[in-house]
Protein backbone atom coordinates (compact mmCIF):
# COMPACT_ATOMS: atom_id res chain seq x y z
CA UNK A 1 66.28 67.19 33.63
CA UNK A 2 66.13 66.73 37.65
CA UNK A 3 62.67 67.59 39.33
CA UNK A 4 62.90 69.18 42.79
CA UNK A 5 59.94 67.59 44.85
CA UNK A 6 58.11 70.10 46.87
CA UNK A 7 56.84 69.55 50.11
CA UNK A 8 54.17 71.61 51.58
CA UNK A 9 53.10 71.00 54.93
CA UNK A 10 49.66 70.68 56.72
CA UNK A 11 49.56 72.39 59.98
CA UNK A 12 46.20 71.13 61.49
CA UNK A 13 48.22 67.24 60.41
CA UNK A 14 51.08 67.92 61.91
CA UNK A 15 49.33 69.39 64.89
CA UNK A 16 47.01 66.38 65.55
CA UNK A 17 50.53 64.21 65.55
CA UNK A 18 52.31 66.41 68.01
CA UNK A 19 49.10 66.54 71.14
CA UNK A 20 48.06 62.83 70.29
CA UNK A 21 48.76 60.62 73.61
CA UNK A 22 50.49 57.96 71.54
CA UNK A 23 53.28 60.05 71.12
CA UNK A 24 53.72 60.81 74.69
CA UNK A 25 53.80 57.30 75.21
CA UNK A 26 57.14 57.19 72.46
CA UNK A 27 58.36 60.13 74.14
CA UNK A 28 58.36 58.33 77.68
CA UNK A 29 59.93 55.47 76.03
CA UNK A 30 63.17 57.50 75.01
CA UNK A 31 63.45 59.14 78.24
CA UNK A 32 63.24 55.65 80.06
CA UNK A 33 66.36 55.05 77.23
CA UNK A 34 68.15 57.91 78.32
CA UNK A 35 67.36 57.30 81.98
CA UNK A 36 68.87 53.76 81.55
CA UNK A 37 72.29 55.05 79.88
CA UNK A 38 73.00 57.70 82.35
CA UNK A 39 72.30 55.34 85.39
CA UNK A 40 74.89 52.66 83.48
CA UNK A 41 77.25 55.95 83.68
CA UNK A 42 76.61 57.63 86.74
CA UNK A 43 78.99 57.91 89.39
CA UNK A 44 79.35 56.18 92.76
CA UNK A 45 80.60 57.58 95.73
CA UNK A 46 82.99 55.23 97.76
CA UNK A 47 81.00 54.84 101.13
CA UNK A 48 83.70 54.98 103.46
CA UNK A 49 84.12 58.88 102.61
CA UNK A 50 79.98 59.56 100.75
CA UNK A 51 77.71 59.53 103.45
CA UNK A 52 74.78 58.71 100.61
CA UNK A 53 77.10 56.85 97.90
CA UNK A 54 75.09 55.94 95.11
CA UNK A 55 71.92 58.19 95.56
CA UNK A 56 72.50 60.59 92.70
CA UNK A 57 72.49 57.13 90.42
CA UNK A 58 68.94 56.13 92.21
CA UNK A 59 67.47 59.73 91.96
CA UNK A 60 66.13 59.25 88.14
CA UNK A 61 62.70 59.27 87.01
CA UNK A 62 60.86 60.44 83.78
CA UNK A 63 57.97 62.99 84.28
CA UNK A 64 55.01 62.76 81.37
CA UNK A 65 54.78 66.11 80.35
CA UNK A 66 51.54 68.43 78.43
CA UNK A 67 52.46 71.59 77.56
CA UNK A 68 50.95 74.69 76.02
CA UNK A 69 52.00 75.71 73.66
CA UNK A 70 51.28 79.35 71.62
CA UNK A 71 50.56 78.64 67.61
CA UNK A 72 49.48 81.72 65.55
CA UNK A 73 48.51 83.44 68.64
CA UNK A 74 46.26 80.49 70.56
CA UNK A 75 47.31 77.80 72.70
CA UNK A 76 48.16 74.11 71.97
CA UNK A 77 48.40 71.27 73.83
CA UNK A 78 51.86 69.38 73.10
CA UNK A 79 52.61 66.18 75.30
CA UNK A 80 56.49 64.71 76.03
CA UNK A 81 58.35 63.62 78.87
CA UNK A 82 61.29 64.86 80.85
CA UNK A 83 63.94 63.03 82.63
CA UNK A 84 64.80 63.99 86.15
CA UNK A 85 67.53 63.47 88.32
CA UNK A 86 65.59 64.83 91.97
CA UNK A 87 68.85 64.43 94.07
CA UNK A 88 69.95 67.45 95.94
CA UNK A 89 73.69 67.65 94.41
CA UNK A 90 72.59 66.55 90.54
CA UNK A 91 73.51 69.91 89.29
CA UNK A 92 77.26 69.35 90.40
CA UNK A 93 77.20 65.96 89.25
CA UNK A 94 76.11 67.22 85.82
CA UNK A 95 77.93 70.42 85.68
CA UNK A 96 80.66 70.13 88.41
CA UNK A 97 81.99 72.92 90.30
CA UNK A 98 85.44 73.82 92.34
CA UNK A 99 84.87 70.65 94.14
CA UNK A 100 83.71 68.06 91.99
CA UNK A 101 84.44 67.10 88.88
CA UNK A 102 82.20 67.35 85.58
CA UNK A 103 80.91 63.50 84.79
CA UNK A 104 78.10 64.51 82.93
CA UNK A 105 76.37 61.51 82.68
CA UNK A 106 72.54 63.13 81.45
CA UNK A 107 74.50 64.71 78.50
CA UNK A 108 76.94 60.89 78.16
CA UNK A 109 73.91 59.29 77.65
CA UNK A 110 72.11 61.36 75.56
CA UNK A 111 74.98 61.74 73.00
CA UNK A 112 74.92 57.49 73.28
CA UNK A 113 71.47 57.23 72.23
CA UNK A 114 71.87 59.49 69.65
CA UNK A 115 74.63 57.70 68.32
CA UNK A 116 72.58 54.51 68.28
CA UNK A 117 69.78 55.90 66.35
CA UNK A 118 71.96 58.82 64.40
């Protein structure tokens, strides 16, 4: 006869673990990751034709985040990170438009982390 194990959660645990600082220090961690793998993939322009080639690739930094968040109708404090790209154009990079392609390299290097870590 099989047993089904039964898990029942502790909120106020769970909670503790989510707003304690050494977790934003993990989360900061896997950004820098992240960061690393989409400079490794980020595109170049040539600077005969780019007047700021390679600027997009230089433009990424992680941000330590806190955050409230609402939990059975009062505020909680949950800390992570978030990894920027601040240059001007990063959205076409990312996303391209009519007159640059899609390289995607925030969403490259995410989907290569994850596959290191499944």
């Amino acid at each position: 006869m099989a047993y089904r194990s039964k898990y029942t959660g502790r909120y106020s645990g769970l909670g503790a673990m989510v707003s304690a600082p050494w977790l934003q220090a993990r989360c900061v961690a896997a950004a820098d990751e992240i960061g690393v793998a989409a400079q490794a993939v980020s595109p170049v322009g040539d600077p005969t034709e780019d007047a700021h080639p390679g600027l997009y690739k230089a433009s990424f930094s992680v941000v330590p985040i806190a955050k409230s968040v609402r939990f059975r109708g009062r505020p909680r404090r949950r800390h992570g990170a978030r990894l920027i790209n601040s240059a001007s154009h990063a959205w076409r990079v990312e996303h391209g438009d009519g007159r640059v392609p899609r390289y995607a390299p925030m969403q490259t290097a995410i989907d290569a982390v994850k596959a290191i870590y499944g």
